[in-house]
C-alpha atoms as a PDB file:
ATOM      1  CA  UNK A   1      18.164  68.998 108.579  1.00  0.00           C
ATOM      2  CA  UNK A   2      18.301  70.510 112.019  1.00  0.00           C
ATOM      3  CA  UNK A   3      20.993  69.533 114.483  1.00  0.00           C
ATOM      4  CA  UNK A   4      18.583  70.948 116.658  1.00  0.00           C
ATOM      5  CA  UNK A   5      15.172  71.964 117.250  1.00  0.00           C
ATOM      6  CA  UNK A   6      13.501  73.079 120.529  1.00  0.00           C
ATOM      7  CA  UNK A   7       9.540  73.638 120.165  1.00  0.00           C
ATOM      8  CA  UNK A   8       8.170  75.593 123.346  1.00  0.00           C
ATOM      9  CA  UNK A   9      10.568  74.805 125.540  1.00  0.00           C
ATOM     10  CA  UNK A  10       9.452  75.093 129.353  1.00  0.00           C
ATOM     11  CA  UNK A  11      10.980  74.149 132.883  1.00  0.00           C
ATOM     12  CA  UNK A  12       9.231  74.552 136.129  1.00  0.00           C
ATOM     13  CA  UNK A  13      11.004  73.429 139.236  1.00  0.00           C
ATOM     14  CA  UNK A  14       7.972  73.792 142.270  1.00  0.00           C
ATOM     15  CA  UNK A  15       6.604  76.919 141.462  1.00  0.00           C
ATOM     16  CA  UNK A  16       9.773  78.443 140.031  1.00  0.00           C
ATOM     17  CA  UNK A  17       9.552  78.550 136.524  1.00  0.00           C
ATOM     18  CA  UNK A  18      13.151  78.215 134.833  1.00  0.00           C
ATOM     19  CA  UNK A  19      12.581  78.164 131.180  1.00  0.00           C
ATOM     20  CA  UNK A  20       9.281  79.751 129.426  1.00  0.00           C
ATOM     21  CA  UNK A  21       8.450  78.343 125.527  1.00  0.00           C
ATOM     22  CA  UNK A  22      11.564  78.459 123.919  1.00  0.00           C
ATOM     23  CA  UNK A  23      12.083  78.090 120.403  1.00  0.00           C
ATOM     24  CA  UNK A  24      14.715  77.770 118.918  1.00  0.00           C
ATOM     25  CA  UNK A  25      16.686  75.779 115.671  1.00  0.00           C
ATOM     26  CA  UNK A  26      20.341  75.145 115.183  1.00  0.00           C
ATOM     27  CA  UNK A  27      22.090  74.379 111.629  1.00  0.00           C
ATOM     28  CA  UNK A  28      24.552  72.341 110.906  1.00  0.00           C
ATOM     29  CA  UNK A  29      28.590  74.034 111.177  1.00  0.00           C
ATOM     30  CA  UNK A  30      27.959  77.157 112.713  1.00  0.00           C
ATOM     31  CA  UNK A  31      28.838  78.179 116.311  1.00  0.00           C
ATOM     32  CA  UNK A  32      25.729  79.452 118.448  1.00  0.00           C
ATOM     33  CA  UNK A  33      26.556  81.839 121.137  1.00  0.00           C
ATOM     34  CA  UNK A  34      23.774  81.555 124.293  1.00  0.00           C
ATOM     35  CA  UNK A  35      24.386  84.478 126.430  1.00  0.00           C
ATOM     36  CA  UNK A  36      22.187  85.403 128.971  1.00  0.00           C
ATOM     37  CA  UNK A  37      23.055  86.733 133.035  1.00  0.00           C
ATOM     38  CA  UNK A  38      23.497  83.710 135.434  1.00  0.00           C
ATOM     39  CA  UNK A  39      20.270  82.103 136.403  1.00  0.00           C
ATOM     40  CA  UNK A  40      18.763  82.962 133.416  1.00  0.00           C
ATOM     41  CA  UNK A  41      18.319  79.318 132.414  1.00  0.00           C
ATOM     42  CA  UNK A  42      21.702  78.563 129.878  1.00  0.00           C
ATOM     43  CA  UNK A  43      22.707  75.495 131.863  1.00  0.00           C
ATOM     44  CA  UNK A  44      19.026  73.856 132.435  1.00  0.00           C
ATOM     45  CA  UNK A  45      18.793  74.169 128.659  1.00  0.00           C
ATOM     46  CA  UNK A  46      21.833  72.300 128.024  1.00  0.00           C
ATOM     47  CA  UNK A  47      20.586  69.658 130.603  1.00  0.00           C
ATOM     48  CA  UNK A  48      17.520  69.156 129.078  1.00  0.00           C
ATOM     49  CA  UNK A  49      19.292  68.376 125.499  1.00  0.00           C
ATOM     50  CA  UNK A  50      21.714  66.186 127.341  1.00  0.00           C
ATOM     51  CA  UNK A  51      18.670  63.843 129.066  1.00  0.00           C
ATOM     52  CA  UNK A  52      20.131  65.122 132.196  1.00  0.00           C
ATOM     53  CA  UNK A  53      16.810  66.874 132.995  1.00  0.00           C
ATOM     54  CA  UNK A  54      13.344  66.861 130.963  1.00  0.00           C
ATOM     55  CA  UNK A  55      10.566  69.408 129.747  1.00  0.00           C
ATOM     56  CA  UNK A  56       8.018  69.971 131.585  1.00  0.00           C
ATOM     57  CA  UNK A  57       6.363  70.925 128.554  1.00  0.00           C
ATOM     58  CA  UNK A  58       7.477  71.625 124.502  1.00  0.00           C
ATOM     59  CA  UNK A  59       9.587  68.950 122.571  1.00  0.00           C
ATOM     60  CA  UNK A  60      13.167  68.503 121.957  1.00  0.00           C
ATOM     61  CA  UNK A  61      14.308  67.245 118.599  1.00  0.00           C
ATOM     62  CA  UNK A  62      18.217  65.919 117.780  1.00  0.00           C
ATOM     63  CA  UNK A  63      19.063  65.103 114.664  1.00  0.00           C
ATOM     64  CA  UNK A  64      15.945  65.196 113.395  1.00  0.00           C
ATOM     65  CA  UNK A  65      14.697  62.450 115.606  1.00  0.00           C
ATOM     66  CA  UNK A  66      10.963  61.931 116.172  1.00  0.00           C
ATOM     67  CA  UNK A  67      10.839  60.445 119.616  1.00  0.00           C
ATOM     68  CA  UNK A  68      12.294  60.185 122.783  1.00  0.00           C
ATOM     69  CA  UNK A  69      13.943  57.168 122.444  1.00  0.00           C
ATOM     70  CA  UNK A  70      15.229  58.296 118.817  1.00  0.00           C
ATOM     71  CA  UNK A  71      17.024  61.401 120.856  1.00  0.00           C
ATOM     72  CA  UNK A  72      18.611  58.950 123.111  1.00  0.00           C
ATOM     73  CA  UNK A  73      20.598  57.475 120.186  1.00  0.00           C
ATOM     74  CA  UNK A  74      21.409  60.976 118.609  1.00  0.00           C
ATOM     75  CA  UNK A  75      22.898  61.229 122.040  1.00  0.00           C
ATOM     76  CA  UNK A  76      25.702  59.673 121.028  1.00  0.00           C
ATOM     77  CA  UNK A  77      26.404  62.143 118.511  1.00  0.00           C
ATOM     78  CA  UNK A  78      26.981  64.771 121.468  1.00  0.00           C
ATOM     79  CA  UNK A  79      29.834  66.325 123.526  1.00  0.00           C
ATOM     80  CA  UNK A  80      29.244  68.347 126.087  1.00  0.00           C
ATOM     81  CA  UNK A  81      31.165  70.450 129.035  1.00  0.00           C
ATOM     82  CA  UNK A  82      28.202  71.270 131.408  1.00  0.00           C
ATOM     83  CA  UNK A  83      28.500  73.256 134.517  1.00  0.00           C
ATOM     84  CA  UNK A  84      31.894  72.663 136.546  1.00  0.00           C
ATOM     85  CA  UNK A  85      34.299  69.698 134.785  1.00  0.00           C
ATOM     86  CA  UNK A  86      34.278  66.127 136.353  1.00  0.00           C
ATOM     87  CA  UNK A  87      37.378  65.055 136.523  1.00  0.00           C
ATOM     88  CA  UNK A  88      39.058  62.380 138.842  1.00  0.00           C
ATOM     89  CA  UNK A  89      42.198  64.389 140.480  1.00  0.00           C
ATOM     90  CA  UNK A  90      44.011  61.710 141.668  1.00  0.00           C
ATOM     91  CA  UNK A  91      43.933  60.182 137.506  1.00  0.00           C
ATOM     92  CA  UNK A  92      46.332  62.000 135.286  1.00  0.00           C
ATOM     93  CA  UNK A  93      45.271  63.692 132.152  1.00  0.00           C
ATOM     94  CA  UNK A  94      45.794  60.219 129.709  1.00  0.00           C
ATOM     95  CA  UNK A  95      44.051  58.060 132.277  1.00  0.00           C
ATOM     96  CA  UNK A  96      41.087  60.947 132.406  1.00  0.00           C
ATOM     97  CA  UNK A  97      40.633  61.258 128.187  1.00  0.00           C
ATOM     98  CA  UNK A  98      40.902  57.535 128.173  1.00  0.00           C
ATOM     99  CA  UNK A  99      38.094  56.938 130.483  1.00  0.00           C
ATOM    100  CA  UNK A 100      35.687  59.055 128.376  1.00  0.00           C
ATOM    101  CA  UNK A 101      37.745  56.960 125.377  1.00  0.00           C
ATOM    102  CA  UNK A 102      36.349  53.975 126.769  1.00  0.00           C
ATOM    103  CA  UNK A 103      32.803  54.979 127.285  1.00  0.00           C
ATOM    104  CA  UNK A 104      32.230  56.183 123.990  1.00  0.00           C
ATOM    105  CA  UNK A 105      33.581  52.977 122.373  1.00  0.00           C
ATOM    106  CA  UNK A 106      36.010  54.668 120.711  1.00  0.00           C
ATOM    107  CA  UNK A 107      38.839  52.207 119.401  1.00  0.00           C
ATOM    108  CA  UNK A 108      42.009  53.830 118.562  1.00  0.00           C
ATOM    109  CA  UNK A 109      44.063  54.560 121.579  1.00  0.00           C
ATOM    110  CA  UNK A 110      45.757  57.538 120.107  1.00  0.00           C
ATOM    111  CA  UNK A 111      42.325  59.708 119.494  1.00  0.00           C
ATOM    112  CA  UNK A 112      43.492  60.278 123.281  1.00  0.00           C
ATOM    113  CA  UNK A 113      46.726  62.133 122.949  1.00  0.00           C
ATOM    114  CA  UNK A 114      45.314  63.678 119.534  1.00  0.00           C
ATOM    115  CA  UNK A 115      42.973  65.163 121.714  1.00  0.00           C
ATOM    116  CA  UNK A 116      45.347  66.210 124.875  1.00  0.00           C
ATOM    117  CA  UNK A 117      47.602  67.463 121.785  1.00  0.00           C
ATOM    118  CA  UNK A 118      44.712  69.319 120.215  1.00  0.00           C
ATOM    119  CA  UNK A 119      44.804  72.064 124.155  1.00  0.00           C
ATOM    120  CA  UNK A 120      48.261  71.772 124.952  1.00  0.00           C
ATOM    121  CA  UNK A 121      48.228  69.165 127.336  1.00  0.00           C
ATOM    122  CA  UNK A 122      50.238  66.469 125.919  1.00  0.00           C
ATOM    123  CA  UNK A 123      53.608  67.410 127.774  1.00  0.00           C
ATOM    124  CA  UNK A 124      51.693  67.186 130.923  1.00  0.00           C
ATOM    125  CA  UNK A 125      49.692  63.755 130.204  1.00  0.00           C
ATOM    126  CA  UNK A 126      50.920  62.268 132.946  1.00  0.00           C
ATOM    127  CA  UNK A 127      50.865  64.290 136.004  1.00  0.00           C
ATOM    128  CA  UNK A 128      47.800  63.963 137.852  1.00  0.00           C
ATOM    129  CA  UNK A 129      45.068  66.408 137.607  1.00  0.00           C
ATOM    130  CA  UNK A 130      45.050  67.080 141.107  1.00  0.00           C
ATOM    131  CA  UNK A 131      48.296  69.199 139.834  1.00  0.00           C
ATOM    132  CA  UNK A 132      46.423  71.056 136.972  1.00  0.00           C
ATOM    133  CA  UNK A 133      45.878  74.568 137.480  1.00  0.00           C
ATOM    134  CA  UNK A 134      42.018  75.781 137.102  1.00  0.00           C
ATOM    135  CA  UNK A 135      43.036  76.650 132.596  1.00  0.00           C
ATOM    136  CA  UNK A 136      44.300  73.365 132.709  1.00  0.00           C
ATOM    137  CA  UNK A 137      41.518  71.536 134.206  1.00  0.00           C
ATOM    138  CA  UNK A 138      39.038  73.450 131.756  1.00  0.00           C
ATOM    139  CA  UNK A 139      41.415  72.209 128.771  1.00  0.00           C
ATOM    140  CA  UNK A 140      41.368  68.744 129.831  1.00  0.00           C
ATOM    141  CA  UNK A 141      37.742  68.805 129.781  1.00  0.00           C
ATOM    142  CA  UNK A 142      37.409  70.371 126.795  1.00  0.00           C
ATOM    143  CA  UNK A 143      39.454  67.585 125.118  1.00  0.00           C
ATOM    144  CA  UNK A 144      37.290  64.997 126.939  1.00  0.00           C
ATOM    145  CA  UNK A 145      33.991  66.264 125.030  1.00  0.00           C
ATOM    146  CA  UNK A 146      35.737  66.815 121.875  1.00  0.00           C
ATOM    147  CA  UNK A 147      36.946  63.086 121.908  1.00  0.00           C
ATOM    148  CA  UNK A 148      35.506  61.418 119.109  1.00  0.00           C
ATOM    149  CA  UNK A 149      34.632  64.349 116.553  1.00  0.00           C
ATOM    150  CA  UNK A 150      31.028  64.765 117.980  1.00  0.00           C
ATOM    151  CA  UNK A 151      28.572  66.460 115.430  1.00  0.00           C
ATOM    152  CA  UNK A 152      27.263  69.122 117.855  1.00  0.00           C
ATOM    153  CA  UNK A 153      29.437  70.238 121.206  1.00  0.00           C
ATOM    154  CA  UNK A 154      27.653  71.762 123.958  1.00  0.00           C
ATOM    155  CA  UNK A 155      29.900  74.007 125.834  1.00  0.00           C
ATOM    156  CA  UNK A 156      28.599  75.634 129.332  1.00  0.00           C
ATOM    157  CA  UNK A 157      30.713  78.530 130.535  1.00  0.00           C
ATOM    158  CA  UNK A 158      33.768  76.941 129.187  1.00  0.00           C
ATOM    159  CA  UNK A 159      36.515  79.898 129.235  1.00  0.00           C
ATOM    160  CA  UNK A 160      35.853  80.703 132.671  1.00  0.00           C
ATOM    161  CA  UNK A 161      39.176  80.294 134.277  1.00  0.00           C
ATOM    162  CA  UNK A 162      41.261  81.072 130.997  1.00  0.00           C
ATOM    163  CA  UNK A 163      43.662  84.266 130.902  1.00  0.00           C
ATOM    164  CA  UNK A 164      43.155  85.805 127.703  1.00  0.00           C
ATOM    165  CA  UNK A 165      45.819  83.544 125.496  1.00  0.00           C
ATOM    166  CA  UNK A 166      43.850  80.731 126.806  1.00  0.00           C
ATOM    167  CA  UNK A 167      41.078  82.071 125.824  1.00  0.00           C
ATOM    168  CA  UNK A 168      42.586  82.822 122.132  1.00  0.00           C
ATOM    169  CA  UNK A 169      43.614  79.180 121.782  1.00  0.00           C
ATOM    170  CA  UNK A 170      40.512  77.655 122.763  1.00  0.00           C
ATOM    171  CA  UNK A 171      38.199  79.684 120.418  1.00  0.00           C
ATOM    172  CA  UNK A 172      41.496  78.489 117.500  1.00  0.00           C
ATOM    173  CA  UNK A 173      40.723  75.302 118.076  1.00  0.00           C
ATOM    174  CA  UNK A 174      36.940  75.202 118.364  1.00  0.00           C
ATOM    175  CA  UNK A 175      37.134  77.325 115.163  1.00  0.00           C
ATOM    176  CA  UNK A 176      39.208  74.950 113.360  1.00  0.00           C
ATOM    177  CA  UNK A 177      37.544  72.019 114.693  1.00  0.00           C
ATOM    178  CA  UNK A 178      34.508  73.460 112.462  1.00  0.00           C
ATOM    179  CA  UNK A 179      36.438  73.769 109.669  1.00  0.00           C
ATOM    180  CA  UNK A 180      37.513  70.804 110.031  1.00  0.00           C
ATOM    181  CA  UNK A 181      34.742  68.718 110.832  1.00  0.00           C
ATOM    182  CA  UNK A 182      31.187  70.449 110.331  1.00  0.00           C
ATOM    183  CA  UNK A 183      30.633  70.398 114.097  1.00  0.00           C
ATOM    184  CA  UNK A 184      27.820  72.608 115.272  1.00  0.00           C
ATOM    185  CA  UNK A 185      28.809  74.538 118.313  1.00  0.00           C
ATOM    186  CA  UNK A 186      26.721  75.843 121.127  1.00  0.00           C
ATOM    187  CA  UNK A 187      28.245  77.593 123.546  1.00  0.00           C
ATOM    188  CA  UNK A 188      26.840  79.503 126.694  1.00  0.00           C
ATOM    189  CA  UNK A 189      28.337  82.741 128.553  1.00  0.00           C
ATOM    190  CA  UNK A 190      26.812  85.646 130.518  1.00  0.00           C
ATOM    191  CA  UNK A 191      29.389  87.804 128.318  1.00  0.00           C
ATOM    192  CA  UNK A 192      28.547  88.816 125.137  1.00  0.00           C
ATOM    193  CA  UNK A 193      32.087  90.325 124.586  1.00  0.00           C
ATOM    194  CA  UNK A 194      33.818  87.237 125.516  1.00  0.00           C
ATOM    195  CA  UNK A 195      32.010  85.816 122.610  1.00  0.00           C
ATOM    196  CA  UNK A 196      31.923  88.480 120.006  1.00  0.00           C
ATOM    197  CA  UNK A 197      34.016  87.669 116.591  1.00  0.00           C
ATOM    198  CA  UNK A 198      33.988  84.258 117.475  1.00  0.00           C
ATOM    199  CA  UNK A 199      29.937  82.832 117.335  1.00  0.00           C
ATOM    200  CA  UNK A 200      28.480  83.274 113.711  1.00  0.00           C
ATOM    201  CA  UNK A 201      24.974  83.852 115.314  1.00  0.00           C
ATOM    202  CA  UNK A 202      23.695  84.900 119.107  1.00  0.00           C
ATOM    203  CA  UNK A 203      20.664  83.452 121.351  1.00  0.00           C
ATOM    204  CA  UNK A 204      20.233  85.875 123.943  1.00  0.00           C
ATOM    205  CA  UNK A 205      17.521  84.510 126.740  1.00  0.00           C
ATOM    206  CA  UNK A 206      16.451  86.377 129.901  1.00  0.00           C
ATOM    207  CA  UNK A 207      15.130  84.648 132.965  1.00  0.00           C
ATOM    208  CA  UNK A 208      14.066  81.509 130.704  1.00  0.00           C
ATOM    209  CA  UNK A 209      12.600  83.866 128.343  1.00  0.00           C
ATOM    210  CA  UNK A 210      14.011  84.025 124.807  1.00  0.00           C
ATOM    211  CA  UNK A 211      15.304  87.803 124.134  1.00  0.00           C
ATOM    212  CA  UNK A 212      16.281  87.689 120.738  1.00  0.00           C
ATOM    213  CA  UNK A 213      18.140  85.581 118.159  1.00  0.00           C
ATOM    214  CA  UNK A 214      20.104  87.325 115.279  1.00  0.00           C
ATOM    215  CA  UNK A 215      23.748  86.208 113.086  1.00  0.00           C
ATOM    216  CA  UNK A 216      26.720  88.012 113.780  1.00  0.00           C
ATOM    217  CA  UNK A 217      26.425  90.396 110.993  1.00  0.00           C
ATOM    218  CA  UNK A 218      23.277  91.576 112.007  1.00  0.00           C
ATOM    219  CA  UNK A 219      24.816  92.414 115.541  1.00  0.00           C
ATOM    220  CA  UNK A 220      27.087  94.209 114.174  1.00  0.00           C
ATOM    221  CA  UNK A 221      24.861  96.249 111.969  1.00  0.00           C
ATOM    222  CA  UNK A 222      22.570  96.704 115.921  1.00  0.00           C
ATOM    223  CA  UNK A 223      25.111  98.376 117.440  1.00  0.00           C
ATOM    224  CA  UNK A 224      26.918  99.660 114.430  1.00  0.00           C
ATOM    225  CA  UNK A 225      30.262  99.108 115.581  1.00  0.00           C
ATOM    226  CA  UNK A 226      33.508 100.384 113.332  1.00  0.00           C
ATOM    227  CA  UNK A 227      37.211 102.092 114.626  1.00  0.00           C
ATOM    228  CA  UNK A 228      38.533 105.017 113.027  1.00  0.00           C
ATOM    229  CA  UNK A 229      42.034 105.800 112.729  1.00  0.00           C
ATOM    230  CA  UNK A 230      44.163 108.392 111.271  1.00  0.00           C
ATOM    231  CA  UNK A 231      47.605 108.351 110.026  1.00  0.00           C
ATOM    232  CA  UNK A 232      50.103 110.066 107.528  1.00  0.00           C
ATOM    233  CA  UNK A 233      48.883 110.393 103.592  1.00  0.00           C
ATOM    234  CA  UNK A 234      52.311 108.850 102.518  1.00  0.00           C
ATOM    235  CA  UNK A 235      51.799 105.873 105.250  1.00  0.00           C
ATOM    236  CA  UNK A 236      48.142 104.733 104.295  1.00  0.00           C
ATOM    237  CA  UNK A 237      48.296 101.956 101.734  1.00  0.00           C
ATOM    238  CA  UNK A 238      50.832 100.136 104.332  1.00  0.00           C
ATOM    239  CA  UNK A 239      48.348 100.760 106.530  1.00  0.00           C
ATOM    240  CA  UNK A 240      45.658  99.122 104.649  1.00  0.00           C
ATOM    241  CA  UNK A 241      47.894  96.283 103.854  1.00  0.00           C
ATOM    242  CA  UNK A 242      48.742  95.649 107.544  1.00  0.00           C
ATOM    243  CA  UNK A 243      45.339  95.837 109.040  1.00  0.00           C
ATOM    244  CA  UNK A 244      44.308  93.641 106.267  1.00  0.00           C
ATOM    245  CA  UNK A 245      46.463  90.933 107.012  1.00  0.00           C
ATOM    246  CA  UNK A 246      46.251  91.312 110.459  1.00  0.00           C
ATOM    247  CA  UNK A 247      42.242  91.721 110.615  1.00  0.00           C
ATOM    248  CA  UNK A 248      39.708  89.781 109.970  1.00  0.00           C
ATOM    249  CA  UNK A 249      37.256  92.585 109.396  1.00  0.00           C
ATOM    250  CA  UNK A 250      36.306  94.633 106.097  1.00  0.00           C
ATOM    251  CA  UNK A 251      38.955  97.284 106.227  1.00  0.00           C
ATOM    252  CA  UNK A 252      38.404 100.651 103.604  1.00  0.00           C
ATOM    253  CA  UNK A 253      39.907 103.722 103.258  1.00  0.00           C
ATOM    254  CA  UNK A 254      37.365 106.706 103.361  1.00  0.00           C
ATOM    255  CA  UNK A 255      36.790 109.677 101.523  1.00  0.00           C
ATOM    256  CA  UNK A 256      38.138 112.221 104.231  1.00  0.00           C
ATOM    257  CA  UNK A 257      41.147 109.695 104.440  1.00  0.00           C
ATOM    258  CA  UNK A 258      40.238 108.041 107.921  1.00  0.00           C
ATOM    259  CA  UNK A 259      41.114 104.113 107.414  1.00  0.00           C
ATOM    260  CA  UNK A 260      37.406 102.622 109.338  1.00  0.00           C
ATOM    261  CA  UNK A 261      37.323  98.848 110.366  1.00  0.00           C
ATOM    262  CA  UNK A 262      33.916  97.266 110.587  1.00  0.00           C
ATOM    263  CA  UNK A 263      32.134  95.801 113.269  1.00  0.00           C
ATOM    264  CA  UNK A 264      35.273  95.950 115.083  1.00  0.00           C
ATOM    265  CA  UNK A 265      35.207  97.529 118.303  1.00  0.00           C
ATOM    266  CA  UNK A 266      37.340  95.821 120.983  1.00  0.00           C
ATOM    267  CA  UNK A 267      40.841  95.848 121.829  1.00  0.00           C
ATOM    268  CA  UNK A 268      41.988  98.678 119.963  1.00  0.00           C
ATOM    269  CA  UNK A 269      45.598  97.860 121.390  1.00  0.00           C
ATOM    270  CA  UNK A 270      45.358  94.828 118.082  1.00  0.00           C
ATOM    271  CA  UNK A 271      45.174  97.997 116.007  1.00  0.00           C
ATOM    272  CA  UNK A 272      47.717  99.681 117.575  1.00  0.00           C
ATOM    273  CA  UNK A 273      50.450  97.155 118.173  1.00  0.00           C
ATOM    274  CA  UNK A 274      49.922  96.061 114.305  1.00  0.00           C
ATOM    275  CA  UNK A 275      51.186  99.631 113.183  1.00  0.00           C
ATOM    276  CA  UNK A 276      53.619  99.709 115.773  1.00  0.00           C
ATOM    277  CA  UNK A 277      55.079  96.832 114.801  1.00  0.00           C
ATOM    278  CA  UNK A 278      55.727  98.231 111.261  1.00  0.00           C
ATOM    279  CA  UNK A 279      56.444 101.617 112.254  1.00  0.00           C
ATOM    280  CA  UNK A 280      53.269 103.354 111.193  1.00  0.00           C
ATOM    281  CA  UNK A 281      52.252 106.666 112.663  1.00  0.00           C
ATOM    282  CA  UNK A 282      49.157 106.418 114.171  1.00  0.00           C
ATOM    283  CA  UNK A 283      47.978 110.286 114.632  1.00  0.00           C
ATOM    284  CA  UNK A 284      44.118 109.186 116.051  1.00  0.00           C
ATOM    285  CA  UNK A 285      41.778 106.109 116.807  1.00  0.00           C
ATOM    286  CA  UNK A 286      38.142 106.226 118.161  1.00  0.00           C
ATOM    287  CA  UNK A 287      35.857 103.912 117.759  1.00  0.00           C
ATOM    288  CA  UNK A 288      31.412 104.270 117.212  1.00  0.00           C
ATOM    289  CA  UNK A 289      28.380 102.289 117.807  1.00  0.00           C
ATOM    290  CA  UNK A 290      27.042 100.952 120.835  1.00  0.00           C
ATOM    291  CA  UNK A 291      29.070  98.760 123.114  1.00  0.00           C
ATOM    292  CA  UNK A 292      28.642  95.400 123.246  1.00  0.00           C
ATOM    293  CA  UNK A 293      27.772  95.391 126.776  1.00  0.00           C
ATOM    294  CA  UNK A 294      25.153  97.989 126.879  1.00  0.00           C
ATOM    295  CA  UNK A 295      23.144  96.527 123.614  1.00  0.00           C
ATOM    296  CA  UNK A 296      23.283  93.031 125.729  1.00  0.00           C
ATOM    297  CA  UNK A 297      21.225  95.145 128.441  1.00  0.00           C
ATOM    298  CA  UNK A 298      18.886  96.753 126.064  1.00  0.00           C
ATOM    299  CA  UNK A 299      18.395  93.178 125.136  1.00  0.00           C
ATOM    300  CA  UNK A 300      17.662  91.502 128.474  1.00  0.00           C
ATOM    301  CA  UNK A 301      15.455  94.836 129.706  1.00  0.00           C
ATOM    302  CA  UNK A 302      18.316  96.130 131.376  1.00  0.00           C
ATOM    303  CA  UNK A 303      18.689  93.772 134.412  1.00  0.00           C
ATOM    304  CA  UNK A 304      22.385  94.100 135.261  1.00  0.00           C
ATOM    305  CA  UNK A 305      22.973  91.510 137.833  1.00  0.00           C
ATOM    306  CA  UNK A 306      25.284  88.826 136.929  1.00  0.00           C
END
């Protein structure tokens, strides 16, 4: 069964038309990345699957649910961060979590500091959010729409504000909160990088037009992305080990004795730290393919403006 299905999805707003037949399923325990420029629709979509906003034409099915009043009850299946966090400032960060606690009839009192526990926030539970910094805020609303274990999450933008470590423990715990718990992920940026090596598959929509869909592996195979590196005969099966461990890519030794991780392109300072660390010689790097970036604007036609 779908979590979701979305059957010629359209929005029209006056004469501005927001979203154009859209179709589109998700399936159960994967993470869907939605990455399109802003205004190209991402957060009207997640209205509309919230009840927050309707179709103005096409049908929306959660759950498998048959009518509307069907997807009001699979409602209750949902969390969602959508657009900027509401939060009330002058609350601390128990008192906020246990409001959404409350609303969701959720009984046991400590699903609240599982959840403030679950993005670091327990140590600061009780200070009041007007004292959060921006990371903070997005945390705390990230543990109010995980509350409860929901079967799909809908998450708008939600790294925006988050230095890179926050970044890298958010996408830990979403990731483990899969594993964990089958939840279906679908989460929207206007950066496909930010994204890449965490979604399993990619939505990419264009001023409410739908650009392409594809899994992560075929992505990778689009823009053909792999790093190169180079170092010392005697030092190459410790490298292999290393990057191994440290990697989560395929990682082979070639033929003309170049170690090549695939569909890897970013941060090449991973690479290089790791062998650092174990005092590897690292004699070249480069990497090949397409960037991320520029096969994200051969996708959307090459409109730039963000």
């Amino acid at each position: 069964m779908d979590i979701l299905r979305a059957i010629d999805i359209s929005k029209q707003f006056g004469h501005s038309l927001v979203l154009e037949r859209l179709s589109f399923s998700l399936s159960p325990g994967r993470i869907y990345a939605l990455v399109g420029n802003n205004g190209s629709g991402k957060t009207t979509l997640f209205r509309m699957i919230m009840g927050l906003s309707f179709p103005t034409q096409g049908s929306l099915s959660l759950f498998g649910s048959q009518t509307i009043h069907e997807n009001e009850r699979a409602r209750r299946r949902i969390g969602a961060l959508i657009e900027n966090p509401i939060l009330y400032e002058n609350a601390s960060g128990y008192q906020n979590v246990n409001n959404i606690r409350l609303l969701k009839g959720i009984s046991s009192r400590s699903a609240v500091d599982e959840a403030l526990r679950k993005f670091g926030l327990l140590n600061k539970k009780r200070l009041p959010v007007r004292h959060y910094s921006m990371g903070m805020k997005q945390r705390l609303a990230l543990a109010c729409a995980l509350l409860g274990n929901p079967e799909l999450l809908l998450l708008d933008e939600p790294l925006n504000g988050l230095d890179p470590s926050g970044m890298r423990e958010i996408e830990t715990t979403l990731l483990q909160t899969v594993r964990d718990n089958g939840t279906t992920i679908f989460i929207s940026s206007h950066y496909l990088k930010q994204l890449y090596g965490f979604a399993t598959d990619y939505i990419f929509i264009d001023q409410g037009h739908l650009a392409g869909s594809m899994t992560a592996s075929e992505l990778e195979r689009k823009c053909d992305l792999c790093v190169y590196l180079s170092v010392p005969e005697g030092e190459r099966e410790a490298a292999l080990r290393i990057l191994s461990r440290t990697m989560d890519n395929d990682v082979r030794l070639l033929e003309n004795g170049e170690i090549c991780v695939y569909g890897f392109q970013e941060k090449l300072d991973v690479i290089n730290n790791a062998l650092n660390r174990e005092r590897i010689t690292l004699n070249s790097i480069r990497s090949s393919g397409i960037s991320l970036e520029d096969y994200f604007f051969q996708m959307i036609g090459g409109n730039r403006t963000c």
